[in-house]
C-alpha atoms as a PDB file:
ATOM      1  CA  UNK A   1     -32.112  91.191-154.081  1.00  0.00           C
ATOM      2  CA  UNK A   2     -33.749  93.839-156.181  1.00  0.00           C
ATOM      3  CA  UNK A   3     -32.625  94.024-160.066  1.00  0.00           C
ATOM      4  CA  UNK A   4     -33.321  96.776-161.690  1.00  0.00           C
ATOM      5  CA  UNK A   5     -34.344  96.823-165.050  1.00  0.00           C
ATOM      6  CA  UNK A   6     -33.007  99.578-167.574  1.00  0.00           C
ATOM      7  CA  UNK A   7     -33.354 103.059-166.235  1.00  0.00           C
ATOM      8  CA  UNK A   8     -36.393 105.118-167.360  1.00  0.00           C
ATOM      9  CA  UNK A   9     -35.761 107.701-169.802  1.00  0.00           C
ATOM     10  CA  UNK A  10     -37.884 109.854-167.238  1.00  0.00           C
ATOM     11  CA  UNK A  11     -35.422 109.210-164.271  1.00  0.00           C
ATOM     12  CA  UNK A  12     -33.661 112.514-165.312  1.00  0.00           C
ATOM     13  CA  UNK A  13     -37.066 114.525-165.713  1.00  0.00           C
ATOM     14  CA  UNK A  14     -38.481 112.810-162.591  1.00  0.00           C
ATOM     15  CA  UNK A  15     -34.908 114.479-161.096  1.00  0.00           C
ATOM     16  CA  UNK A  16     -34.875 117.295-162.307  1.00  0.00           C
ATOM     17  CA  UNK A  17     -38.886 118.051-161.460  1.00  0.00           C
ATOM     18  CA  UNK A  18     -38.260 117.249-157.539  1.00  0.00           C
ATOM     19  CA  UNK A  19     -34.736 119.848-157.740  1.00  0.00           C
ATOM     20  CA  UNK A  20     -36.880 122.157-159.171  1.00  0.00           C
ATOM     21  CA  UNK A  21     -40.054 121.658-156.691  1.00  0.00           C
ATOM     22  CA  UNK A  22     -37.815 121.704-153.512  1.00  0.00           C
ATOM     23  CA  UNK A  23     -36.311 124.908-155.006  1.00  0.00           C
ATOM     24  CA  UNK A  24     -40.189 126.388-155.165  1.00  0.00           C
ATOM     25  CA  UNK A  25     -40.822 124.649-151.916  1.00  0.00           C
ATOM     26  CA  UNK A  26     -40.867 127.407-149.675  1.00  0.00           C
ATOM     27  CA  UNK A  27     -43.124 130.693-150.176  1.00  0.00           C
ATOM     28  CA  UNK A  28     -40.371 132.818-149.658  1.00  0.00           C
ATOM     29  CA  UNK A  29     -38.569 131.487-152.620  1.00  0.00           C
ATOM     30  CA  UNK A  30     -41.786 131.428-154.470  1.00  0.00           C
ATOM     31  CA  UNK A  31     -42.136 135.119-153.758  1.00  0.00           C
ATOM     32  CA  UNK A  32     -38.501 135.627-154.742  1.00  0.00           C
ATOM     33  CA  UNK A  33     -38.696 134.451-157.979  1.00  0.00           C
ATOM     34  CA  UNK A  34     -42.190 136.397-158.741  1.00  0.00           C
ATOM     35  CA  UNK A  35     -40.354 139.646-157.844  1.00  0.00           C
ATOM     36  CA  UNK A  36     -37.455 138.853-160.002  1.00  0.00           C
ATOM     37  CA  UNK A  37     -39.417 138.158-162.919  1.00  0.00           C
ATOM     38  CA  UNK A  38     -41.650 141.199-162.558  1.00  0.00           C
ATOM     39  CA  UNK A  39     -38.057 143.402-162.352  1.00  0.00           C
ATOM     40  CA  UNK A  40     -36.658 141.236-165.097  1.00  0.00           C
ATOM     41  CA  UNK A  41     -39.297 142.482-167.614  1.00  0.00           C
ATOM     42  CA  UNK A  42     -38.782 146.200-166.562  1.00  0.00           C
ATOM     43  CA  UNK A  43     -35.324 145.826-166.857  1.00  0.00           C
ATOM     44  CA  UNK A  44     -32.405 143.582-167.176  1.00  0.00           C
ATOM     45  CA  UNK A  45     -31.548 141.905-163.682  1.00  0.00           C
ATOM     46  CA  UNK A  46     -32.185 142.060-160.055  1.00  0.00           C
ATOM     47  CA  UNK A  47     -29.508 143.002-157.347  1.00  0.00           C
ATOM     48  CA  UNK A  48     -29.377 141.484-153.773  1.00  0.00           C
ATOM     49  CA  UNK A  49     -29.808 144.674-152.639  1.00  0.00           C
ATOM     50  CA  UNK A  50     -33.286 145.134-154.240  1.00  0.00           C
ATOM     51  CA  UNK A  51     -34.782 141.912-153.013  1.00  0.00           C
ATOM     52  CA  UNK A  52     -33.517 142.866-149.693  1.00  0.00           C
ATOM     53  CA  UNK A  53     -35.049 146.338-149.689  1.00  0.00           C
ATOM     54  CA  UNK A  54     -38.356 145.014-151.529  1.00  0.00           C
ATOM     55  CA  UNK A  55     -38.572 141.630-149.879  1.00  0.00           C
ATOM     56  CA  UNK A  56     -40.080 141.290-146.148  1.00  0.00           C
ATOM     57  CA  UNK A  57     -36.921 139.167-144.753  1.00  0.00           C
ATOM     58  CA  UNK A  58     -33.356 139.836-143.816  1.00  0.00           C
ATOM     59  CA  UNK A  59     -30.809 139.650-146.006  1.00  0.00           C
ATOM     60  CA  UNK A  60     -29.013 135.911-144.560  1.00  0.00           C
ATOM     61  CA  UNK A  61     -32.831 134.423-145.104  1.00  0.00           C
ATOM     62  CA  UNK A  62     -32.843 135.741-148.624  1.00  0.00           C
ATOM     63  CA  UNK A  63     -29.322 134.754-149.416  1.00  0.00           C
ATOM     64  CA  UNK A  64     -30.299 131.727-148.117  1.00  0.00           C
ATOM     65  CA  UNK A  65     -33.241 131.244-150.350  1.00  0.00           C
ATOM     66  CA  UNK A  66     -31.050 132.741-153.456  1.00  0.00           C
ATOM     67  CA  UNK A  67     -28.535 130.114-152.509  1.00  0.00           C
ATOM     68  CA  UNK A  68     -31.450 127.338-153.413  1.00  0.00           C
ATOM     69  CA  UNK A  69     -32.799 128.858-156.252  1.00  0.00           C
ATOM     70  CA  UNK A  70     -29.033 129.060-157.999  1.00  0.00           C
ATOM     71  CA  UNK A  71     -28.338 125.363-157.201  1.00  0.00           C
ATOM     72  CA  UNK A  72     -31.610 124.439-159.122  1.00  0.00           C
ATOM     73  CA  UNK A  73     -30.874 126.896-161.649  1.00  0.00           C
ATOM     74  CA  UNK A  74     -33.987 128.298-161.128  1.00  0.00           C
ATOM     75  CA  UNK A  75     -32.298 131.624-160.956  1.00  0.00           C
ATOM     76  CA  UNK A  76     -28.782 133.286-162.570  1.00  0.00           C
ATOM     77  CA  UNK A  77     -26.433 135.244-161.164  1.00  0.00           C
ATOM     78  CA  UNK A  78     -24.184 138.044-162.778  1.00  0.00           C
ATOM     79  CA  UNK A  79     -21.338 139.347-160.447  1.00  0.00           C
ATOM     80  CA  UNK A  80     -20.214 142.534-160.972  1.00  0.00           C
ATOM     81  CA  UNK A  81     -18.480 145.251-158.681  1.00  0.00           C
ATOM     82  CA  UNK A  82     -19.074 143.439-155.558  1.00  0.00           C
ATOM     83  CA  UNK A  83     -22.540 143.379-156.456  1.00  0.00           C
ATOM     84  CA  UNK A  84     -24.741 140.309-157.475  1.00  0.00           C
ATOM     85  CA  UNK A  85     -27.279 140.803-160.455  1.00  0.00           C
ATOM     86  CA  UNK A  86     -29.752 137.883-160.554  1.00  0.00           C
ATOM     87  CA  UNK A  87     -32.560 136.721-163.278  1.00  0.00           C
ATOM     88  CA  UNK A  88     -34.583 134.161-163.495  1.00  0.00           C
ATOM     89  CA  UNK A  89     -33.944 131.503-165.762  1.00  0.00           C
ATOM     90  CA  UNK A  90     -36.921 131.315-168.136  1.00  0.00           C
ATOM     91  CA  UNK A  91     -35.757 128.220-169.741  1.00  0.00           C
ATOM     92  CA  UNK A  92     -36.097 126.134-166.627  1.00  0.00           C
ATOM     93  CA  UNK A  93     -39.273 127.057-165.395  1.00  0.00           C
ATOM     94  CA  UNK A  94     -40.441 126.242-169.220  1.00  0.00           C
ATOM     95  CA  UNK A  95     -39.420 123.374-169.237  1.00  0.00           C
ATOM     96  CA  UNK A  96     -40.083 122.641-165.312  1.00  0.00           C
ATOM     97  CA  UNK A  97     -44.023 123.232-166.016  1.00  0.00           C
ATOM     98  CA  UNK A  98     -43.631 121.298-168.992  1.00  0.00           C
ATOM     99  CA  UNK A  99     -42.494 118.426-167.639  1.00  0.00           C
ATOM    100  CA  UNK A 100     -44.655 118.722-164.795  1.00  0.00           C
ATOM    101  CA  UNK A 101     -47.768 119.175-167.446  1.00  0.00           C
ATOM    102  CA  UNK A 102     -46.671 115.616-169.415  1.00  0.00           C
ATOM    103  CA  UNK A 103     -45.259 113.649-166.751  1.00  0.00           C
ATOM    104  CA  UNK A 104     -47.446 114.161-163.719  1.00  0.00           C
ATOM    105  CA  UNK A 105     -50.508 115.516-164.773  1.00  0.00           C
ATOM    106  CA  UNK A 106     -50.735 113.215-168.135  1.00  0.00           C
ATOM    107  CA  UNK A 107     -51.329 115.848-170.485  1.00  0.00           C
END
């Protein structure tokens, strides 16, 4: 029998860093959220459309890969007149290379 001794105040981060890395886990996602933080500083948000028009895959694979990047937060979404508006969610990847930073590379 294993016992396990009171849980590490870096279970959550250690959670939250592997959501977030399985999120970034696939180049196409990667490349998602690079365009929508290069439109994002242009202007406000980023509509499905776009990425499909901009972005070198159909639109199920990308809503596929949005799908991901919501559930990790990585990425917003803004619905309005049947159309969805996505940024990325600066906060997150902040604290995401943070945590990465202190907890796995010791800095």
């Amino acid at each position: 029998m294993r016992l396990r001794s009171a849980v590490s105040s870096n279970d959550s981060d250690f959670t939250f860093v592997a959501a977030v890395s399985d999120a970034l886990g696939h180049p196409s996602r990667v490349e998602i959220v690079r365009y929508v933080t290069q439109k994002n500083t242009v202007r406000n948000d980023v509509c499905n459309k776009d990425l499909v028009e901009n972005l070198p895959s159909s639109q199920a694979t990308i809503s596929q890969h949005v799908k991901k990047l919501l559930e990790a937060e990585v990425l917003t979404v803004r619905k309005e007149n049947g159309f969805s508006f996505y940024t990325v969610n600066r906060e997150i990847l902040a604290r995401y290379v943070s945590l990465v930073q202190s907890e796995l590379m010791g800095d």
